[in-house]
Protein backbone atom coordinates (compact mmCIF):
# COMPACT_ATOMS: atom_id res chain seq x y z
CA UNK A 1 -197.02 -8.73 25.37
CA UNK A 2 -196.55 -9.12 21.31
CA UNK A 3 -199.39 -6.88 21.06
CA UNK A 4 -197.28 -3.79 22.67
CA UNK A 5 -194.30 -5.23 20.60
CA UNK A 6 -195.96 -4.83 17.77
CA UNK A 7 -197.60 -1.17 18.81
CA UNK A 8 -194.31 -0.21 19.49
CA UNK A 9 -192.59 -1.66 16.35
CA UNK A 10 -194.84 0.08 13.82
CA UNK A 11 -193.55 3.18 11.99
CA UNK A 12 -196.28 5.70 12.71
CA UNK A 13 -194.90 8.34 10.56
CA UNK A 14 -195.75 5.78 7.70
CA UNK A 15 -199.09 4.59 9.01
CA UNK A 16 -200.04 8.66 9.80
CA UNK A 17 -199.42 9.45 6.49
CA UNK A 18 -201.12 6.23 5.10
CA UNK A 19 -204.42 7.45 7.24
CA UNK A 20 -203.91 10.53 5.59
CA UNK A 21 -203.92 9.62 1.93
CA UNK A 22 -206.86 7.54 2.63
CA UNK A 23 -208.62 10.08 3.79
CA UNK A 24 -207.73 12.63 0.95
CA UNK A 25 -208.97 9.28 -1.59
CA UNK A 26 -212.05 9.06 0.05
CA UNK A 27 -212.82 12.86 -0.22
CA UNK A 28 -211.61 12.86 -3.67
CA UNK A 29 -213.99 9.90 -4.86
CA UNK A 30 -217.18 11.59 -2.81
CA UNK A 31 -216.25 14.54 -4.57
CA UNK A 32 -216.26 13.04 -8.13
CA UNK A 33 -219.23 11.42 -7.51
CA UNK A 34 -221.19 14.43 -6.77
CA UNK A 35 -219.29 16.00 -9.63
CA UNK A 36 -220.53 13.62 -11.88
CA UNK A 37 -224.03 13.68 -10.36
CA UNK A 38 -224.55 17.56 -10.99
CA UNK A 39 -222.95 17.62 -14.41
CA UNK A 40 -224.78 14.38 -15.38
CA UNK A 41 -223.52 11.68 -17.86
CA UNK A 42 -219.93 11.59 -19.14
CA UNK A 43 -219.72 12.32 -22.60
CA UNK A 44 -217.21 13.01 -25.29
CA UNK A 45 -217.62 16.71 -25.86
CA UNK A 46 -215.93 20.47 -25.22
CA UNK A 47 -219.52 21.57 -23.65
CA UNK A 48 -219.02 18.60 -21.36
CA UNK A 49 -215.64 18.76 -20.55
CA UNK A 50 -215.97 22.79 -19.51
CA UNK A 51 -219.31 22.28 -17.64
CA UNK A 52 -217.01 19.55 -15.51
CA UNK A 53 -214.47 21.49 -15.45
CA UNK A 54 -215.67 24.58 -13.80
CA UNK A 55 -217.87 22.20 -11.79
CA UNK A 56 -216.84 23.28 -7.76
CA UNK A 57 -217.12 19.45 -6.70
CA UNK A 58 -214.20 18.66 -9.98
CA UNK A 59 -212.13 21.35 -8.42
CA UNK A 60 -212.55 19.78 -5.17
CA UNK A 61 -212.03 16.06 -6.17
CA UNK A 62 -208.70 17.43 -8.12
CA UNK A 63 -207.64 18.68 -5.47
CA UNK A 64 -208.10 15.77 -2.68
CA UNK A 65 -206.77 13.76 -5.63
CA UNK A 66 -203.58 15.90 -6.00
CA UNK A 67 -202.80 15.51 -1.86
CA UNK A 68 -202.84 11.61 -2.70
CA UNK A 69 -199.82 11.79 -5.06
CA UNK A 70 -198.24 14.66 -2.58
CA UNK A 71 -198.86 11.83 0.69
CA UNK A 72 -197.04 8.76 -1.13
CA UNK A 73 -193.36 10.35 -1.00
CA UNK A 74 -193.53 10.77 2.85
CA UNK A 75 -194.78 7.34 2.84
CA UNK A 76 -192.24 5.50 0.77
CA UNK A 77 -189.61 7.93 2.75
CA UNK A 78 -191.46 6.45 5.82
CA UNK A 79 -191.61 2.67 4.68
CA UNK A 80 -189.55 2.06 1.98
CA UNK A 81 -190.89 1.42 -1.44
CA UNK A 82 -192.73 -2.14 -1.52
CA UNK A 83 -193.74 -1.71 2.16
CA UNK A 84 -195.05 1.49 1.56
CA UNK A 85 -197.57 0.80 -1.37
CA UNK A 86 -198.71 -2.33 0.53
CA UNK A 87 -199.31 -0.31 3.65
CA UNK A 88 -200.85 2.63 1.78
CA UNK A 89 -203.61 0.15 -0.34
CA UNK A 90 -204.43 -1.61 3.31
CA UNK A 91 -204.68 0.94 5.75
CA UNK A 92 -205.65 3.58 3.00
CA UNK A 93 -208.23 1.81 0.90
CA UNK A 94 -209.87 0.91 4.26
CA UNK A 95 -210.02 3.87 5.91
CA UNK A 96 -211.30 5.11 2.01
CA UNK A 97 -214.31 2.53 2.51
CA UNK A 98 -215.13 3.12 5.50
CA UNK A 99 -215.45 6.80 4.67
CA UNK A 100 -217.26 6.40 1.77
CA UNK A 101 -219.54 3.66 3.20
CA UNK A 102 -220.40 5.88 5.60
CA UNK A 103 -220.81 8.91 3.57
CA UNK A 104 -223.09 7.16 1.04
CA UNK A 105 -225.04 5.13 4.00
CA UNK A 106 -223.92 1.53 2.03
CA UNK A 107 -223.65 -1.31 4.07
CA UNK A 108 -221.01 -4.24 4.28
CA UNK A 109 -222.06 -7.73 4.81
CA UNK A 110 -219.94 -9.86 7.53
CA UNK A 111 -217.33 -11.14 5.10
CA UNK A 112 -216.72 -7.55 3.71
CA UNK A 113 -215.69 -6.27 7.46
CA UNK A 114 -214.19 -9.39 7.97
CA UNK A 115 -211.76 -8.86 4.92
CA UNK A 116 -210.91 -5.34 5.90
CA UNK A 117 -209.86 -6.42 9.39
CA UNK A 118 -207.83 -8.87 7.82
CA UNK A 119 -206.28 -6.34 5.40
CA UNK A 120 -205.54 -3.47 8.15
CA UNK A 121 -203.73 -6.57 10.13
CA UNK A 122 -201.72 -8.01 7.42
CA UNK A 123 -200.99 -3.85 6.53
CA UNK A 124 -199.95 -3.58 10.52
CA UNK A 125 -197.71 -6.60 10.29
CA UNK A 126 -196.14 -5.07 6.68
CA UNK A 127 -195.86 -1.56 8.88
CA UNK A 128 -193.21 -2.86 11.40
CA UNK A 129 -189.92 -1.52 11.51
């Protein structure tokens, strides 16, 4: 019974968009990763900065990067302003690991997966209306 009471109480406009900008964070890091990778080591000049630039993967990673900032309105519209940003680094960052975990073929140990369930519950509990 509290499980459907809390199912019920969530806002799931708030944790939808939450999802969302976790997924755009994950795509955006993956993205400057390979950025970084093709271009090769950061360094402090115009040559650098241009070769980035024009790089398809920065384009890409600005981008997925620019639909995180557009995502937190709707979520502090959704959730309010201090239950938004906790909702958004719990269910976001998450679903951001487990996305880039996956992506990069990394592995968690026990206590990593046992943190993240942790932080998506404590996230759930913040989500309730």
């Amino acid at each position: 019974m509290m499980a459907t009471d809390l199912v019920n109480s969530l806002n799931w406009k708030g944790m939808v968009m939450c999802g969302f900008m976790g997924v755009a964070a994950a795509g955006a890091y993956i993205c400057y990763t390979n950025a970084f990778r093709v271009v090769g080591s950061p360094s402090a000049t115009f040559n650098y900065a241009l070769k980035l630039g024009l790089s398809p993967w920065f384009i890409g990673a600005i981008f997925m990067s620019a639909l995180t900032i557009l995502a937190r309105p709707f979520i502090y519209e959704a959730l309010g302003g201090q239950r938004g940003y906790f909702v958004m680094t719990g269910i976001g960052a998450m679903i951001s690991a487990v996305i880039i975990v996956g992506f990069f073929r990394d592995k968690f140990d026990t206590y990593q997966y046992i943190g993240m369930v942790l932080c998506i519950c404590g996230a759930l509990l913040v989500a309730r209306n």
